[in-house]
Protein backbone atom coordinates (compact mmCIF):
# COMPACT_ATOMS: atom_id res chain seq x y z
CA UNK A 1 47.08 5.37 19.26
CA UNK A 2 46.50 8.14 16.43
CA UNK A 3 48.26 5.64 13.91
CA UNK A 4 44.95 3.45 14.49
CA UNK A 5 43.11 7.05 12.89
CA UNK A 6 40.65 6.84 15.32
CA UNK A 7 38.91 9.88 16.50
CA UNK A 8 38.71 11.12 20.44
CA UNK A 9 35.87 9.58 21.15
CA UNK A 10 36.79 6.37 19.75
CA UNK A 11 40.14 6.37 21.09
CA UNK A 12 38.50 6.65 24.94
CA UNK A 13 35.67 3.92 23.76
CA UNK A 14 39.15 1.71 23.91
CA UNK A 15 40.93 3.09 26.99
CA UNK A 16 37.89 2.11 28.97
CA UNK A 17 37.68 -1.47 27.27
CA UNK A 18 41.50 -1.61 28.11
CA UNK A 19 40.98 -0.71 31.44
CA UNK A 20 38.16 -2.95 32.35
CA UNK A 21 40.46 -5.85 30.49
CA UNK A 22 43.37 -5.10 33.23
CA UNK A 23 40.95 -5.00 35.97
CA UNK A 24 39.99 -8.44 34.79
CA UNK A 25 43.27 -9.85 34.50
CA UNK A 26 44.33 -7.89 38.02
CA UNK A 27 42.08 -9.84 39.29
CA UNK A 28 42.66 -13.42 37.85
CA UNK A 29 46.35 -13.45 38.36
CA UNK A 30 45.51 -12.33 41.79
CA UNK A 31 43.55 -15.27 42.09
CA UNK A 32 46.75 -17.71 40.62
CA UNK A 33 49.03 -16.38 43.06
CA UNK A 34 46.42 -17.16 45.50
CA UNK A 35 46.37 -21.11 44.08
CA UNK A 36 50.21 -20.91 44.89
CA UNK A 37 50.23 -19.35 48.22
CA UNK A 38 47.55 -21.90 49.17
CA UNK A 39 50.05 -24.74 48.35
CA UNK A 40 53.19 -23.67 49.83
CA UNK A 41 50.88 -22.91 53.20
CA UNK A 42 49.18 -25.72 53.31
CA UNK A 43 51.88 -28.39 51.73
CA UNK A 44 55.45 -26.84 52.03
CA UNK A 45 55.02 -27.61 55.55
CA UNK A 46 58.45 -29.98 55.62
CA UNK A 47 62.32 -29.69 54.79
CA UNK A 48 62.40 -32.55 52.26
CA UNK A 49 59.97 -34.02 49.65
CA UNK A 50 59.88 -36.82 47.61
CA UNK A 51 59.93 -36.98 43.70
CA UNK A 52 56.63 -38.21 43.73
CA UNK A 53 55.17 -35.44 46.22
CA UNK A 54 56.53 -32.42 44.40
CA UNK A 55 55.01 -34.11 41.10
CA UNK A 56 51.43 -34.10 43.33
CA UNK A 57 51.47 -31.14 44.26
CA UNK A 58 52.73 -29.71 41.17
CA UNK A 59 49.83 -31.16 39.34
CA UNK A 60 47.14 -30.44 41.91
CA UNK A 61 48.66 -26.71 41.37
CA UNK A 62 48.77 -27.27 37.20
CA UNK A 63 44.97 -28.57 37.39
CA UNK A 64 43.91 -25.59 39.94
CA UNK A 65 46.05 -22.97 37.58
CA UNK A 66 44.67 -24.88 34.43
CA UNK A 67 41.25 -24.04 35.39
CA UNK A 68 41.67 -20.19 36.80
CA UNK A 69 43.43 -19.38 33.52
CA UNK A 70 40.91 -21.39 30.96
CA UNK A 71 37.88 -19.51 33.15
CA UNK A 72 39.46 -16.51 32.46
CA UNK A 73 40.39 -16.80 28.98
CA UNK A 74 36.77 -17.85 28.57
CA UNK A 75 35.21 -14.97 30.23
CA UNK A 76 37.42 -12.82 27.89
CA UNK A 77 35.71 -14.60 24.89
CA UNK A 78 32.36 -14.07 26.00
CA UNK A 79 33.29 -10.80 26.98
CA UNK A 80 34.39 -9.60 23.71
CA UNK A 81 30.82 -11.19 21.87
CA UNK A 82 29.37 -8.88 24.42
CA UNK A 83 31.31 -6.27 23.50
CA UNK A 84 30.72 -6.97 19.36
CA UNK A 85 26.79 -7.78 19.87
CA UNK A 86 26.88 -4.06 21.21
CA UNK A 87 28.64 -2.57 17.91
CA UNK A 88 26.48 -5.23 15.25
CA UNK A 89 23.04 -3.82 17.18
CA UNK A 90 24.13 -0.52 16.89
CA UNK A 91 25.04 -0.75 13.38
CA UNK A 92 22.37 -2.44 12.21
CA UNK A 93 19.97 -0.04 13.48
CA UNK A 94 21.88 2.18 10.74
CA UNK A 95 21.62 -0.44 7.90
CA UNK A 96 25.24 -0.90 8.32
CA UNK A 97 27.34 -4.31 7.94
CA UNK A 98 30.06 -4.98 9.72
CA UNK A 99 33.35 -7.11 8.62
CA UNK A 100 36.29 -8.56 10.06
CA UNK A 101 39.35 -9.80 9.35
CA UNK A 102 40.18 -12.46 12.11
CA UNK A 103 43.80 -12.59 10.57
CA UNK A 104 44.44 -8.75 12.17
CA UNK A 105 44.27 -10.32 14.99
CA UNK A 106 47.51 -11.70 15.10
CA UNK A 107 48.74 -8.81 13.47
CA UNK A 108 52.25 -8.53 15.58
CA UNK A 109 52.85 -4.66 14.24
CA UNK A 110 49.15 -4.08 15.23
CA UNK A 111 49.67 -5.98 18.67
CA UNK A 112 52.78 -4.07 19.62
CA UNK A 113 51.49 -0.95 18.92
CA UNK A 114 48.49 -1.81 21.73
CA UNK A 115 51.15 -2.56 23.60
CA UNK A 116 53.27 0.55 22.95
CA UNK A 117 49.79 2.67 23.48
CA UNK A 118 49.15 0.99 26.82
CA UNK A 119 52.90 1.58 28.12
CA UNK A 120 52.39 5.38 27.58
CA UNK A 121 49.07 7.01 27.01
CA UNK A 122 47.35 4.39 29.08
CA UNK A 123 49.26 3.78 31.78
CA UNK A 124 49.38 7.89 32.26
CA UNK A 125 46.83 8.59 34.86
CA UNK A 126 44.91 10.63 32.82
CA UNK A 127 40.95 11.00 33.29
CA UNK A 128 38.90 10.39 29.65
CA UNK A 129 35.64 12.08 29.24
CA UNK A 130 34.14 8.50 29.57
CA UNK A 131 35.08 8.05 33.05
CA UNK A 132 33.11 11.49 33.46
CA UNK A 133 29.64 10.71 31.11
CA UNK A 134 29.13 6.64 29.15
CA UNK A 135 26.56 7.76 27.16
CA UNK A 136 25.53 4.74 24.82
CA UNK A 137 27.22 3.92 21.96
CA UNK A 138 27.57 6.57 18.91
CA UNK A 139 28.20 5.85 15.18
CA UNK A 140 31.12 3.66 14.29
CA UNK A 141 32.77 6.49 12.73
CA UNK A 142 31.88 10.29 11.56
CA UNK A 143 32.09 9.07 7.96
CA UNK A 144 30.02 6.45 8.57
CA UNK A 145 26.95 8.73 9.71
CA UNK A 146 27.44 10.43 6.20
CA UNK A 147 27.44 7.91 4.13
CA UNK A 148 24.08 5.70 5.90
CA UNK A 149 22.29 9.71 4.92
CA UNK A 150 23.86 9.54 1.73
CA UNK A 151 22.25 6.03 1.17
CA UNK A 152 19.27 7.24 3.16
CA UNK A 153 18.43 10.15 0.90
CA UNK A 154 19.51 7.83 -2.33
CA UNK A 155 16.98 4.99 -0.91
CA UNK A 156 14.40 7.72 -0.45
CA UNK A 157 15.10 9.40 -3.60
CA UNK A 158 14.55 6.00 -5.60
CA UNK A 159 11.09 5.53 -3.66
CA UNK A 160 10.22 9.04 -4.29
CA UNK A 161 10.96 8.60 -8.09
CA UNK A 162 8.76 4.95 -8.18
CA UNK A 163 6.14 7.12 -6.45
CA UNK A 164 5.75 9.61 -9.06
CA UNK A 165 6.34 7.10 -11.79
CA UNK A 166 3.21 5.68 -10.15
CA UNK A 167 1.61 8.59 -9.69
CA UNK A 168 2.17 9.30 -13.51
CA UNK A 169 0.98 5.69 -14.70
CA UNK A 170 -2.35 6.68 -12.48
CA UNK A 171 -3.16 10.06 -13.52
CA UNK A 172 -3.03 8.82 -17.18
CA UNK A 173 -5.35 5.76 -16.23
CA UNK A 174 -7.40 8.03 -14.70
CA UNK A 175 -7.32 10.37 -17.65
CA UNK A 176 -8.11 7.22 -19.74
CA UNK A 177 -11.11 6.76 -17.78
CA UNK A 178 -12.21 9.72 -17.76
CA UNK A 179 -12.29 9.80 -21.74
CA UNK A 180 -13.72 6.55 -21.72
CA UNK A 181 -16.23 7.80 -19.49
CA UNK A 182 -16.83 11.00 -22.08
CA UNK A 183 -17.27 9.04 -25.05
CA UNK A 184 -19.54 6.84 -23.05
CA UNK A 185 -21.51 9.70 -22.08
CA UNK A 186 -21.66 11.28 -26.13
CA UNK A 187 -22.68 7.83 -27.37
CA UNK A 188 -25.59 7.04 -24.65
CA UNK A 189 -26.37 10.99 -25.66
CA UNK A 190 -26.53 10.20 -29.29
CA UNK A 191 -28.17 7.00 -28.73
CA UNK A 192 -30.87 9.06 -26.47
CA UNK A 193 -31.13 11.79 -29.31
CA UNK A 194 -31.50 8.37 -32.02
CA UNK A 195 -33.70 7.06 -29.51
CA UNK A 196 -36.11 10.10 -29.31
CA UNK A 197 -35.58 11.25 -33.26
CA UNK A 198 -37.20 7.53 -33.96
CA UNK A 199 -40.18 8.22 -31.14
CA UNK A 200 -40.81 11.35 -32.33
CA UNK A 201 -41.10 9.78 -36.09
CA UNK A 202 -42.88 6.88 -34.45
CA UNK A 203 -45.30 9.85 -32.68
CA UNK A 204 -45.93 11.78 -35.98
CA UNK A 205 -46.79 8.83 -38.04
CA UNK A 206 -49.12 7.67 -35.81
CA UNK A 207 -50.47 11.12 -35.54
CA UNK A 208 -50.63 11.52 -39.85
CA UNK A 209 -52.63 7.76 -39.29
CA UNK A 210 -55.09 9.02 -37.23
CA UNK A 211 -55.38 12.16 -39.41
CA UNK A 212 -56.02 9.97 -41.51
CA UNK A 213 -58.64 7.58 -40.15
CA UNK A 214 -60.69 10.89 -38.60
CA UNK A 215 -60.41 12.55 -41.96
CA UNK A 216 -61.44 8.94 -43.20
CA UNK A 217 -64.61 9.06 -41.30
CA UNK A 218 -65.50 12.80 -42.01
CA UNK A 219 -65.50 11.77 -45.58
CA UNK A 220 -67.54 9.09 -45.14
CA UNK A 221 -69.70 10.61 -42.59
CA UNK A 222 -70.37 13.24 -44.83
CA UNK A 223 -71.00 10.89 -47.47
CA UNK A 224 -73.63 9.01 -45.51
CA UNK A 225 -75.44 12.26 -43.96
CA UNK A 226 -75.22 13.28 -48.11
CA UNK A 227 -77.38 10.50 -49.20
CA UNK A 228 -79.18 10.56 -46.24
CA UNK A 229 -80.31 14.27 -47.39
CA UNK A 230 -81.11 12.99 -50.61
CA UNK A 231 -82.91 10.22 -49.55
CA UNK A 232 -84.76 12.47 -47.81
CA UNK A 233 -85.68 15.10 -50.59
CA UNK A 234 -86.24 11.95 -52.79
CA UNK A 235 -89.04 10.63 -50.21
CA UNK A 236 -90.94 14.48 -50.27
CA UNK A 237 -90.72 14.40 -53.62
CA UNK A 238 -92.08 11.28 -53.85
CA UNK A 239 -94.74 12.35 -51.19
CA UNK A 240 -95.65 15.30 -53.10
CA UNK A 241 -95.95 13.87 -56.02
CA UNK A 242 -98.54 10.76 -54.37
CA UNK A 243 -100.23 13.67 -52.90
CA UNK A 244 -101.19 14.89 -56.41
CA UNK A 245 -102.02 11.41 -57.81
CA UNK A 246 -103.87 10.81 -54.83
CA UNK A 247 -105.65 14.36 -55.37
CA UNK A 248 -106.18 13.56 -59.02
CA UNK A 249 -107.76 10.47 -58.36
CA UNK A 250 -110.03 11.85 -56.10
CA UNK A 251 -111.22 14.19 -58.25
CA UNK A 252 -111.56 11.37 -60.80
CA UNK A 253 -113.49 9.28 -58.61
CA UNK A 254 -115.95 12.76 -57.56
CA UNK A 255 -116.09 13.27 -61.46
CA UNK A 256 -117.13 9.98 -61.77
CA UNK A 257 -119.62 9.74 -59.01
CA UNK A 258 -121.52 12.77 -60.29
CA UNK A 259 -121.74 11.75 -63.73
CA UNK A 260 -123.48 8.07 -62.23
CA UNK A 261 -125.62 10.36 -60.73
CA UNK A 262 -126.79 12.51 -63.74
CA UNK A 263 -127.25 9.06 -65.11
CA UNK A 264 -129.54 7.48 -62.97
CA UNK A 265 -131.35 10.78 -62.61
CA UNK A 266 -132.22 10.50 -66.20
């Protein structure tokens, strides 16, 4: 079976399948030769039979065979999709794909060397760690566990390298933003510094126009409180100087009064 290049465990994988494949077919032809010991005990019961009984009971015997054989070959279908749904779950839980090439099976080179392998190493007597320990199924082949890391690692790789690529494209949006967000930050600054240069102008001319206005209303406060001082030493003077008419005529009018007097004295 080494021509087939499969390894040990492989190799006992199908010395079990082969065995539980003779067991099955043990058993059915068992079961045929039954069909035909049934008829000759319960029909060959007489010397002589017709033309027509022997064709009976050779096709009661053809139907009975017909159907023990086409149950069995059958079974041996089903069996075998049992058998493949095994390997396809198994692989697929590796990401692998199976193919096969129905045409093998008729492969008479192949089929004779199953044969050949079942004549000698099977047929031997010798115990296979499977009989010992079935553990569940392992990888298809040694290779095969290889190359599903290989394409493991390569799969990861590639996601690893879109990750960073990612990573990269963020970082420099983030980088963007944050310079937006700089520049943002200087201009609203500058606008603030604008902003308060223009209230402080704003301030100081309001400031110079009330300067202004107070030093507006000193002046003419000043002014006023000016005339008002003049006015004033303009009404004494005045005063003073009705005072002294006032005084002068007075003294007119006691001038006067004395000299009527020396008159009418006379």
């Amino acid at each position: 079976m080494s021509d087939f290049g499969f390894n040990e465990h492989h190799q006992n994988e199908i010395i079990n399948y082969m065995r539980f494949a003779r067991a099955k077919r043990t058993l059915r032809l068992k079961t045929i030769d039954s069909c035909f010991q049934d008829l000759k005990d319960s029909r060959l019961v007489e010397d002589t039979f017709t033309v027509d009984e022997v064709s009976e009971m050779l096709d009661g015997l053809q139907v009975v065979v017909r159907g023990e054989v086409d149950t069995e070959l059958l079974n041996t279908a089903h069996t075998n999709v049992l058998l493949l749904r095994q390997l396809f779950s198994q692989a697929e839980k590796f990401y692998l794909r199976l193919q096969s090439d129905i045409s093998e099976l008729e492969n008479r080179e192949l089929l004779e060397q199953v044969a050949e392998f079942e004549k000698t190493d099977f047929k031997s007597g010798r115990k296979t760690n499977q009989e010992i320990s079935r553990p569940k199924l392992a990888p298809l082949n040694e290779g095969g566990v290889s190359e599903l890391l290989n394409k493991e690692i390569g799969r990861l790789q590639e996601e690893n390298d879109k990750l960073k690529a990612r990573l990269q494209t963020l970082e420099s949006q983030a980088t963007g933003a944050l310079d937006e967000r700089s520049k943002a930050e200087r201009a609203l600054k500058d606008l603030q510094g604008i902003q308060g240069e223009q209230q402080l102008a704003v301030q100081s001319q309001e400031v110079s126009s009330l300067e202004d206005t107070v030093a507006s209303l000193q002046a003419e406060f000043q002014k006023s409180l000016s005339a008002k001082e003049a006015s004033q030493r303009d009404l004494q003077e005045n005063l003073v100087s009705a005072k002294h008419e006032l005084l002068r005529v007075q003294e007119q009018l006691t001038l006067a009064e004395k000299v009527k007097c020396s008159l009418h004295a006379h």
